[in-house]
C-alpha atoms as a PDB file:
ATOM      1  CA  UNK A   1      17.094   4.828   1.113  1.00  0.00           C
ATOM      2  CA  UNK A   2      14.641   4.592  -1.816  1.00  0.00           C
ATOM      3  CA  UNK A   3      12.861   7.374  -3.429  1.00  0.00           C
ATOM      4  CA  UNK A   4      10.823   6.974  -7.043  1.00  0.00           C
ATOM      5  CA  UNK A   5      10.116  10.024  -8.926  1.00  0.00           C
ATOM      6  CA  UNK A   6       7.679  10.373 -11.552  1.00  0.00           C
ATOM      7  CA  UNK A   7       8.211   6.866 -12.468  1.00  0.00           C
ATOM      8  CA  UNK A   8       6.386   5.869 -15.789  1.00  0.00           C
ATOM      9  CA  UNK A   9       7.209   2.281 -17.064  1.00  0.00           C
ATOM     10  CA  UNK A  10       5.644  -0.343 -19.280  1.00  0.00           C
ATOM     11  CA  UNK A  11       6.259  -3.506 -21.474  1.00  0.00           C
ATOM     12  CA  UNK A  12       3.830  -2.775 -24.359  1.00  0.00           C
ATOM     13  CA  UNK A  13       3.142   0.790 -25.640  1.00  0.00           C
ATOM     14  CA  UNK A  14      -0.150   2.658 -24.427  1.00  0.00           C
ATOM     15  CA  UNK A  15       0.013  -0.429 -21.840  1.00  0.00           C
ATOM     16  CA  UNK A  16       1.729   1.759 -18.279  1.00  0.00           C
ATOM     17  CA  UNK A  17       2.432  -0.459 -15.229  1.00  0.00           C
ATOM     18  CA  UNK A  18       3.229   2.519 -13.606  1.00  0.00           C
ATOM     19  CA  UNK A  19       2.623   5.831 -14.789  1.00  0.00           C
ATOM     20  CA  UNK A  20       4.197   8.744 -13.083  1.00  0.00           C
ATOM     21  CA  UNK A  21       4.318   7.084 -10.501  1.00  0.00           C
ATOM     22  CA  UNK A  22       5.857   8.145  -6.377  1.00  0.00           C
ATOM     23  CA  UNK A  23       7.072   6.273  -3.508  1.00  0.00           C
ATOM     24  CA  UNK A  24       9.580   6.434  -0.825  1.00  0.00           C
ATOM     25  CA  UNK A  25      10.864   4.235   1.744  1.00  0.00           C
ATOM     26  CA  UNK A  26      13.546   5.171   4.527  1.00  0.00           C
ATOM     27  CA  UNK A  27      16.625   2.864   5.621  1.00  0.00           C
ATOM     28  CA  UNK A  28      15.988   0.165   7.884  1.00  0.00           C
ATOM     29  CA  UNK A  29      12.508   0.258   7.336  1.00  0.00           C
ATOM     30  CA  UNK A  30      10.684  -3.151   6.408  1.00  0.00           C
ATOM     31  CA  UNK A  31       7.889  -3.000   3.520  1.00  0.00           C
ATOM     32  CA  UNK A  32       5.901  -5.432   2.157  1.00  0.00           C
ATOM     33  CA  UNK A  33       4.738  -5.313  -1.412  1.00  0.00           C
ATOM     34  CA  UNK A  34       0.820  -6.657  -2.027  1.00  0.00           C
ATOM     35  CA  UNK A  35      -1.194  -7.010  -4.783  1.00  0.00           C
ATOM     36  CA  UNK A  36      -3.219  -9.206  -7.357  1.00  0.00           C
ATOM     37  CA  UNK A  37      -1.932 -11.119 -10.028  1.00  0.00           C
ATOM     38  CA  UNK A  38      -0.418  -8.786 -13.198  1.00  0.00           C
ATOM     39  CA  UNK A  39      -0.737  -5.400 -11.220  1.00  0.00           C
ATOM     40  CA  UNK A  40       3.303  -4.908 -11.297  1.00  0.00           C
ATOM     41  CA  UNK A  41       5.174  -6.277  -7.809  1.00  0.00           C
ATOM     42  CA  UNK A  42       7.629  -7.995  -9.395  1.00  0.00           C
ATOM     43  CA  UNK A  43       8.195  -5.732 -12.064  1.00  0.00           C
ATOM     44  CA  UNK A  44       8.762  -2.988  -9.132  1.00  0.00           C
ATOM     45  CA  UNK A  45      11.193  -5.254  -7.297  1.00  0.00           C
ATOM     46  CA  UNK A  46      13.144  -5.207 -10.897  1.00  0.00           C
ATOM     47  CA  UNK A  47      12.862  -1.333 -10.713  1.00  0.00           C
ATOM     48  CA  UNK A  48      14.546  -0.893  -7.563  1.00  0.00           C
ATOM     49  CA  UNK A  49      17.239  -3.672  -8.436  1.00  0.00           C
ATOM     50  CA  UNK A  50      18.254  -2.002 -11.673  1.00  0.00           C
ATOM     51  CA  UNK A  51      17.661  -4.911 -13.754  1.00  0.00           C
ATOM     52  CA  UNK A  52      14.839  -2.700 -15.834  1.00  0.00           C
ATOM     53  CA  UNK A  53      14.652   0.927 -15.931  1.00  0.00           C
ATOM     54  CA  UNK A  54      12.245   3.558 -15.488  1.00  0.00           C
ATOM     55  CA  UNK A  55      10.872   4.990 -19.383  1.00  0.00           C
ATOM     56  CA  UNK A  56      10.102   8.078 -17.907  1.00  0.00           C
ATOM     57  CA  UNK A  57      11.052   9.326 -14.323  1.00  0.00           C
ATOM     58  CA  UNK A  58      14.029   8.132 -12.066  1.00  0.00           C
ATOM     59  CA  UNK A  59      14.395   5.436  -8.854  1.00  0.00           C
ATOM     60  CA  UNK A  60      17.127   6.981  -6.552  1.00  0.00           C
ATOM     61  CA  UNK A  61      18.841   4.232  -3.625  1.00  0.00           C
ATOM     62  CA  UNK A  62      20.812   5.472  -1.291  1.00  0.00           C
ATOM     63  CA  UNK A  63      21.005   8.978  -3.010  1.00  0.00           C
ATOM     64  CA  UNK A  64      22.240   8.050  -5.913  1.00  0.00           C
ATOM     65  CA  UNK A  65      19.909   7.337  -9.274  1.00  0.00           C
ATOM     66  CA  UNK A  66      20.031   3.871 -10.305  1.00  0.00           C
ATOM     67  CA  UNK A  67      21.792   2.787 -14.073  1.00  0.00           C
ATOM     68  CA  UNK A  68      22.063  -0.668 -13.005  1.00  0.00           C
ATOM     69  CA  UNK A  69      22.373  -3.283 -10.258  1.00  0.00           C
ATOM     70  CA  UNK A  70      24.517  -2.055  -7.600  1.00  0.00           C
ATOM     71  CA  UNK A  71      26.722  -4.079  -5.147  1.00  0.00           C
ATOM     72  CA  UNK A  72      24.944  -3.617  -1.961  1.00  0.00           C
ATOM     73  CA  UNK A  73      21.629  -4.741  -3.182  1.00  0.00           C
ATOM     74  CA  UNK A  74      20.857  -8.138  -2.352  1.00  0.00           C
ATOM     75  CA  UNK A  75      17.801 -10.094  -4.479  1.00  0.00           C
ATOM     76  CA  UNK A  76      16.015 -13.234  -3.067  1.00  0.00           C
ATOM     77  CA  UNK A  77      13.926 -15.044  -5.906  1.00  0.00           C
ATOM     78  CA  UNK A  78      11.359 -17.258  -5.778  1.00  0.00           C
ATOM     79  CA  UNK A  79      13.258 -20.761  -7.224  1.00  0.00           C
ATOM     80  CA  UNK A  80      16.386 -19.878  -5.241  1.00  0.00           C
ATOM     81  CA  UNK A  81      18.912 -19.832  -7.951  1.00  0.00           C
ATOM     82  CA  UNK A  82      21.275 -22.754  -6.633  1.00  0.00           C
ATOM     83  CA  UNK A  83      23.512 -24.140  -9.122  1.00  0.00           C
ATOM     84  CA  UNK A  84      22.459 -28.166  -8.459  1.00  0.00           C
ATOM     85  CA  UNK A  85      26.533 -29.187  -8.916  1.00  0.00           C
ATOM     86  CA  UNK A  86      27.604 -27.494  -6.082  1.00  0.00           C
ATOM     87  CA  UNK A  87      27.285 -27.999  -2.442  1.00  0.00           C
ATOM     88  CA  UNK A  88      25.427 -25.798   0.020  1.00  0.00           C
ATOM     89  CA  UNK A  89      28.873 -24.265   0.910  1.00  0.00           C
ATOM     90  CA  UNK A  90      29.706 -23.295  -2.839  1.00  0.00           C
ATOM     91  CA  UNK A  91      26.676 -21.866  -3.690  1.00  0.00           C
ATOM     92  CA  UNK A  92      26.664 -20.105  -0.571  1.00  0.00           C
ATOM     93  CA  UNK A  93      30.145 -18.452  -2.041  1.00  0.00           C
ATOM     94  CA  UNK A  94      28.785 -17.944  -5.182  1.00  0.00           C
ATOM     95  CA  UNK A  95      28.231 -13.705  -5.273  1.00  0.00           C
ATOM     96  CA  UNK A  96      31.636 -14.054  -3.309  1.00  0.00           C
ATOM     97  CA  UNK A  97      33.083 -15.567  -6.231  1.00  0.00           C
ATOM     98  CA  UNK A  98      31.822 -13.671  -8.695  1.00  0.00           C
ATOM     99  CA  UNK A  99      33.010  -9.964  -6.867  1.00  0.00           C
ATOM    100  CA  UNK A 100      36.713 -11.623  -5.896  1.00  0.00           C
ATOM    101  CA  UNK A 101      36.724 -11.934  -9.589  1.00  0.00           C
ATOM    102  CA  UNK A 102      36.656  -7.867 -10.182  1.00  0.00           C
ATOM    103  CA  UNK A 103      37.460  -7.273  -7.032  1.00  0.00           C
ATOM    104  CA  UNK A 104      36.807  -3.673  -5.629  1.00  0.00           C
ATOM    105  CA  UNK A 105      35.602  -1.573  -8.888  1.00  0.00           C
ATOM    106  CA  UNK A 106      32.621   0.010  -7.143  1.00  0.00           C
ATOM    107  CA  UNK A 107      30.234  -1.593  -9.861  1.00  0.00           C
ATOM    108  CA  UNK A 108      30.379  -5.070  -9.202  1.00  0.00           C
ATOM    109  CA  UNK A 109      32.070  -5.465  -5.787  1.00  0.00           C
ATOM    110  CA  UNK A 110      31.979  -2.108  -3.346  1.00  0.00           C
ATOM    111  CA  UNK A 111      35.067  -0.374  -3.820  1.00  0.00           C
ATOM    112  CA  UNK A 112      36.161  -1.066   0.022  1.00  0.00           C
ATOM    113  CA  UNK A 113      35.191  -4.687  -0.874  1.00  0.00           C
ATOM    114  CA  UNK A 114      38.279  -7.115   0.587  1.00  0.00           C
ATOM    115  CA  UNK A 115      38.568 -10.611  -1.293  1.00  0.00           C
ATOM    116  CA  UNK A 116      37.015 -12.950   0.761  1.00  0.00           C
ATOM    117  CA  UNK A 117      35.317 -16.708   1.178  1.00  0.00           C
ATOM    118  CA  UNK A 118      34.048 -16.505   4.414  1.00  0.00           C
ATOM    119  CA  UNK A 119      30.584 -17.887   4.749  1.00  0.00           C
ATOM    120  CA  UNK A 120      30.668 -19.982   7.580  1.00  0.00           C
ATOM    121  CA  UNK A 121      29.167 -18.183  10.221  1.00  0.00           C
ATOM    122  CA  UNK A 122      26.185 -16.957   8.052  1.00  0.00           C
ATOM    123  CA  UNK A 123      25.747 -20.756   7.518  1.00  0.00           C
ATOM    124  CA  UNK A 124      25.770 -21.544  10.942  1.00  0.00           C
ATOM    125  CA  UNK A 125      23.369 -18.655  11.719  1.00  0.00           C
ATOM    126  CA  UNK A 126      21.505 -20.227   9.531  1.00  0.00           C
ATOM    127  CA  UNK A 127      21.866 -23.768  10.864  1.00  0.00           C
ATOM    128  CA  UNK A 128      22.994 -25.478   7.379  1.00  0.00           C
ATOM    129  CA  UNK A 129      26.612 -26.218   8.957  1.00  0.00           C
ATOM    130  CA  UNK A 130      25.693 -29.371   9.138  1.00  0.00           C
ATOM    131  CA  UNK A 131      24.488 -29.943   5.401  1.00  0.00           C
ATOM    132  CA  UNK A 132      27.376 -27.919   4.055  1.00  0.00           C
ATOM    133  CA  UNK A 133      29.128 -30.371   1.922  1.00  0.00           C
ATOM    134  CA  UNK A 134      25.044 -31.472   0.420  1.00  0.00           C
ATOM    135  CA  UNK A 135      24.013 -30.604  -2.276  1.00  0.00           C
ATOM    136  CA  UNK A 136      20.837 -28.846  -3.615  1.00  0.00           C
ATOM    137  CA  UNK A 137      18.666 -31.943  -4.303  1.00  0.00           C
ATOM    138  CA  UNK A 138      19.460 -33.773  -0.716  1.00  0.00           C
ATOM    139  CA  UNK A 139      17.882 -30.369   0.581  1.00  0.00           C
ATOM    140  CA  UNK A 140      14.292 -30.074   1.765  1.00  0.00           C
ATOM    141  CA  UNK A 141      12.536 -26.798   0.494  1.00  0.00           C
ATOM    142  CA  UNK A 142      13.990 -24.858   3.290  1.00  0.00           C
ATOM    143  CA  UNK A 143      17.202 -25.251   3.213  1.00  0.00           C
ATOM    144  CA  UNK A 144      17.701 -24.630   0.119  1.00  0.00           C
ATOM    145  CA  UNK A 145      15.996 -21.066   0.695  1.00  0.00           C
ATOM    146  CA  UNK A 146      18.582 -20.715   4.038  1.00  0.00           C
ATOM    147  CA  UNK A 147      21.261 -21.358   1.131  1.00  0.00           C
ATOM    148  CA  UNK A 148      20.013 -18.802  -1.099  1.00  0.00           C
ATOM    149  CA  UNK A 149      19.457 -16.284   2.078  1.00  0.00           C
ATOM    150  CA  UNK A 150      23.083 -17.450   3.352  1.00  0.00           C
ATOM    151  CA  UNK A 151      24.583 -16.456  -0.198  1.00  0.00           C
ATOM    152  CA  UNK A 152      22.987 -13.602  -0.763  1.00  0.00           C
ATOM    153  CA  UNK A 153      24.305 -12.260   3.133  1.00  0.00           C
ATOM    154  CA  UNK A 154      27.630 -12.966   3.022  1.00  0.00           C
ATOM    155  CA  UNK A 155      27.462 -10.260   0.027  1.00  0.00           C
ATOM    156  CA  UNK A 156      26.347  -7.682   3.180  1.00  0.00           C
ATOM    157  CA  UNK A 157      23.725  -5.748   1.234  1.00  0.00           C
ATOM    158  CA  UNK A 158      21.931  -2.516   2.773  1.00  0.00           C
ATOM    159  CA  UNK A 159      19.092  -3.294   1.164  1.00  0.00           C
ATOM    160  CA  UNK A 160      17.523  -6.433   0.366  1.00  0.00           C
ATOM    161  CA  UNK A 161      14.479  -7.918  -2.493  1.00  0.00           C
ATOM    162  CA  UNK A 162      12.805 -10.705  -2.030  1.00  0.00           C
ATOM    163  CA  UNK A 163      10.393 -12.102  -4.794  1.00  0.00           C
ATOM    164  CA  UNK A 164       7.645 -14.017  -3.190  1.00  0.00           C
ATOM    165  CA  UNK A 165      10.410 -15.792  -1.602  1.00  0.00           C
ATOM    166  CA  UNK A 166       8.475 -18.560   0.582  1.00  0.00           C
ATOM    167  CA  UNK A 167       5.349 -19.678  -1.660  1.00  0.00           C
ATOM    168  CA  UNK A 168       6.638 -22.419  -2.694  1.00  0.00           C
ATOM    169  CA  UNK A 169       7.144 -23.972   0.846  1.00  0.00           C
ATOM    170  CA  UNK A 170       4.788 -25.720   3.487  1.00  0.00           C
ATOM    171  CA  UNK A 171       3.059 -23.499   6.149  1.00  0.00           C
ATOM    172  CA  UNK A 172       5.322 -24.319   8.821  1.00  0.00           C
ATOM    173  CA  UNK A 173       8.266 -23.962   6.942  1.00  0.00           C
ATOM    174  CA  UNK A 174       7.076 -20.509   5.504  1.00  0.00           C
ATOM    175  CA  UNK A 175       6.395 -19.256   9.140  1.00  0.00           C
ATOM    176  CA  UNK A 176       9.697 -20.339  10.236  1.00  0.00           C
ATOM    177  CA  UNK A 177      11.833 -18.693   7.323  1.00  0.00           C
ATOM    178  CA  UNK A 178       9.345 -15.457   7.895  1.00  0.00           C
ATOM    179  CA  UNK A 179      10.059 -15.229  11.609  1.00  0.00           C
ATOM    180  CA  UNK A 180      14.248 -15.819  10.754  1.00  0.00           C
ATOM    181  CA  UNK A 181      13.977 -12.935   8.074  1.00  0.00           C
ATOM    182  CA  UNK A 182      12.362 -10.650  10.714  1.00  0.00           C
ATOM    183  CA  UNK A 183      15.375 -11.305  13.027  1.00  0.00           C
ATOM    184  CA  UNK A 184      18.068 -10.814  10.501  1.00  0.00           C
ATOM    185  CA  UNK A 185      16.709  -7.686   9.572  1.00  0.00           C
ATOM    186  CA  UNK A 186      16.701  -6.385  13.325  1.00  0.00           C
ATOM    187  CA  UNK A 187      20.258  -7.889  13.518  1.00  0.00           C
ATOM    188  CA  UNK A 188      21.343  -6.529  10.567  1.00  0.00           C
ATOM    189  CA  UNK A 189      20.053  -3.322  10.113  1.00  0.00           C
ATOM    190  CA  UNK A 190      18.561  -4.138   6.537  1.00  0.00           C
ATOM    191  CA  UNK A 191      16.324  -2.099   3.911  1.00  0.00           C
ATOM    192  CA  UNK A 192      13.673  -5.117   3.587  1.00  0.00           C
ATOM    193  CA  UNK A 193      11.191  -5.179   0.736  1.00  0.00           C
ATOM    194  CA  UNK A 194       9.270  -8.448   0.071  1.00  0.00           C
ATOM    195  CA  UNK A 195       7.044  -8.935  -2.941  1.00  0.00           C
ATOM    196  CA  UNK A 196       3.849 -10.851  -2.052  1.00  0.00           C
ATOM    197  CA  UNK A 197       0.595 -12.095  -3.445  1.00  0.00           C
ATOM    198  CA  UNK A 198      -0.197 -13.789   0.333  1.00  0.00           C
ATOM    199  CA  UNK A 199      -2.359 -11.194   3.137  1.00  0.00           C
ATOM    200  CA  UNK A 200      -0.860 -13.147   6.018  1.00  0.00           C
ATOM    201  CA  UNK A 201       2.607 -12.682   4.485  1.00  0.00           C
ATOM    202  CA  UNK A 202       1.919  -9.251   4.164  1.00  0.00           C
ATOM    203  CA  UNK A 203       0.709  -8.717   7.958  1.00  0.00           C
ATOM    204  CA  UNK A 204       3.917 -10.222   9.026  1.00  0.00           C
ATOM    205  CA  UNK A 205       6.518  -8.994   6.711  1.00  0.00           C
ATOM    206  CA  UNK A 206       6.102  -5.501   6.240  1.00  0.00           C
ATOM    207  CA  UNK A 207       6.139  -2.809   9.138  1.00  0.00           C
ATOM    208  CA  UNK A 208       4.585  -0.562   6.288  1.00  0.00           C
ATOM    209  CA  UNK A 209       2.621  -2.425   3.246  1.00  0.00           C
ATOM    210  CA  UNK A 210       2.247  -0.818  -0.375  1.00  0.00           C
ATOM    211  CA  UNK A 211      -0.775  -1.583  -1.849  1.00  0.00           C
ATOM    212  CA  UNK A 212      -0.583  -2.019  -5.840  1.00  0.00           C
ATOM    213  CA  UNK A 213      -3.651  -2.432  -7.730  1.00  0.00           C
ATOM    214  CA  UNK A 214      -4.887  -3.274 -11.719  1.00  0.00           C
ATOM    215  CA  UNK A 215      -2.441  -1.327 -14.035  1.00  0.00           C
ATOM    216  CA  UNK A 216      -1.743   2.107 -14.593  1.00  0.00           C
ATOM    217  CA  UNK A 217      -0.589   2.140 -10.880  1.00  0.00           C
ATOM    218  CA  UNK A 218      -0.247   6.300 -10.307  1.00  0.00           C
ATOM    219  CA  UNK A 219      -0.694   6.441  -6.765  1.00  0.00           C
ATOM    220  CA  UNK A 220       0.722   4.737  -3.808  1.00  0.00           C
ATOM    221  CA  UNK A 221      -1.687   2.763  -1.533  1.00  0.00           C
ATOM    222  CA  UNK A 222       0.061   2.613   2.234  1.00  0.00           C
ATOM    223  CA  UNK A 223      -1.459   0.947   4.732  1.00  0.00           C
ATOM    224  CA  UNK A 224       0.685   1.518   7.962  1.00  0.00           C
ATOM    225  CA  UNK A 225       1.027  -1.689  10.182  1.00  0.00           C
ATOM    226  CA  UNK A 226       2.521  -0.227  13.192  1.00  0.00           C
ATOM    227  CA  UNK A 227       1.626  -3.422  15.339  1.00  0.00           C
ATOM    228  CA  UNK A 228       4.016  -6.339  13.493  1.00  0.00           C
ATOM    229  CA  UNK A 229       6.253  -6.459  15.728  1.00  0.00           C
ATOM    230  CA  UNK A 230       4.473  -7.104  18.904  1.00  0.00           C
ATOM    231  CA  UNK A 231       4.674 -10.682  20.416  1.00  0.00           C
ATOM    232  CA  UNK A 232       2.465 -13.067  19.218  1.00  0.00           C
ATOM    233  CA  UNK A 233       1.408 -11.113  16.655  1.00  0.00           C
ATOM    234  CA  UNK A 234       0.135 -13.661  14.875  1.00  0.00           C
ATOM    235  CA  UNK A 235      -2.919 -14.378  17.635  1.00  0.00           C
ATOM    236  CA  UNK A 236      -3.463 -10.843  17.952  1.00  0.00           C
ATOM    237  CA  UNK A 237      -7.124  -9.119  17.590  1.00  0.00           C
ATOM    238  CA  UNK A 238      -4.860  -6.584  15.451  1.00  0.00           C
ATOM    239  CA  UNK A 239      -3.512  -9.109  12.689  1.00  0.00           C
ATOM    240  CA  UNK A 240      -6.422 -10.542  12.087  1.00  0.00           C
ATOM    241  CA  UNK A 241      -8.724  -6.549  11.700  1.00  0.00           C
ATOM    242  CA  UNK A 242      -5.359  -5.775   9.174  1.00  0.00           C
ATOM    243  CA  UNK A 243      -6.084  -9.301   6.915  1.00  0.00           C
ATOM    244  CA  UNK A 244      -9.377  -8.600   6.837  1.00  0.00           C
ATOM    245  CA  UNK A 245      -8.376  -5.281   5.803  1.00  0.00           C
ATOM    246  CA  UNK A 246      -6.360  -6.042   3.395  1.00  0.00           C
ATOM    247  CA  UNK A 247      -8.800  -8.643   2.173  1.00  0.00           C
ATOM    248  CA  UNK A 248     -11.606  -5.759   1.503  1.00  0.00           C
ATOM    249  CA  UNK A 249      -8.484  -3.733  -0.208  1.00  0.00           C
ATOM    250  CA  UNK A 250      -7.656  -6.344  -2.284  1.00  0.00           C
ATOM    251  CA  UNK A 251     -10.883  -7.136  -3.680  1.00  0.00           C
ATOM    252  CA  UNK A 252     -11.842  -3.489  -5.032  1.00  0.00           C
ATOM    253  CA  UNK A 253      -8.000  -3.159  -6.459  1.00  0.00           C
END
């Protein structure tokens, strides 16, 4: 689904992020994305979307090297990105609105894309039916990240970014949307990659975790977490020898 090759990229001259730099991930598989502060996660995440590109080497998704943003990539950010005028139902129509507009070029809509509006059962999966016609600010933290998740579904990616998409929110609400990700991507069939600077995240999110450390980032650090989807995970002697795994990891990074 996603291979980097030789990937060298950086903001300031003589400064590399990544510096020939290799990593793969196959389709359907679920990776999490963990490292300090400054060592390049998010800046990856914008690799793989298209929105920057590689100085030196190539990212390839789904075969094909990336230009620019394609269609079936979905991106979750942080903030959410709602548009504070509109109700939950219009900005869950937003990327619809936006591809009707071009309509099936193969660049901004897929080219068997059909003209639709239809987010209604994605809004009931995600039980915001009944706060449909709300807007943004009558929204607790949550549902405004179901609305963002919502909009950014009804665009039926293959693969889908998410930038540190829960730190914002209260520990209970952050388990909750983390357990509902996991189940969309088994439902789904989804590519999942999730940027995080949280362990626990990590253990929970990603079936395989990349571990980035201080800048030039050459190598790729995988710690396999075969284990994340057992029940009650979460209690398990196993989550809690990983943390403290990737705790140690983290540290020396």
């Amino acid at each position: 689904m996603i291979s980097i090759e030789g990937l060298t990229f950086a903001y300031e001259p003589n400064a590399p992020i990544f510096q020939d730099f290799n990593w793969s991930v196959a389709r359907r598989e679920a990776w999490a994305v963990l490292g300090p502060s400054g060592c390049g996660k998010s800046t990856l995440l914008n690799l793989l979307s298209g929105l920057v590109l590689p100085q030196i080497g190539h990212v390839h998704v789904d075969g094909k090297i990336l230009s620019r943003p394609r269609p079936q990539t979905g991106l979750i950010i942080q903030d959410y990105g709602l548009l504070p005028w509109a109700t939950v139902r219009e900005n869950a129509r937003l990327g619809l609105r936006v591809r009707n507009s071009y309509g099936p070029d193969g660049v901004h809509a897929p080219a068997d894309y059909t003209r639709t509006l239809e987010v209604e059962p994605w809004l009931e999966r995600l039980g915001l039916l009944p706060f449909a016609g709300q807007y943004p600010g009558q929204l607790s933290g949550g549902q405004r990240q179901r609305t963002a998740i919502a909009r950014t579904l009804a665009l039926q990616p293959d693969l889908l970014l998410m930038d540190e998409p829960f730190s914002s929110l209260d520990a209970p609400t952050r388990e909750s949307l983390q357990r509902l990700v996991l189940e969309l991507w088994h439902e789904t069939g989804l590519t999942l990659v999730t940027v995080t600077h949280a362990i626990e995240e990590a253990a929970v999110l990603g079936h395989r975790i990349l571990l980035l450390g201080r800048p030039p980032n050459t190598q790729p650090v995988i710690i396999e977490n075969p284990n994340m989807l057992q029940p009650d995970f979460r209690e398990s002697d196993e989550y809690t020898a990983l943390c403290r795994d990737l705790r140690v990891r983290l540290e020396v990074a």
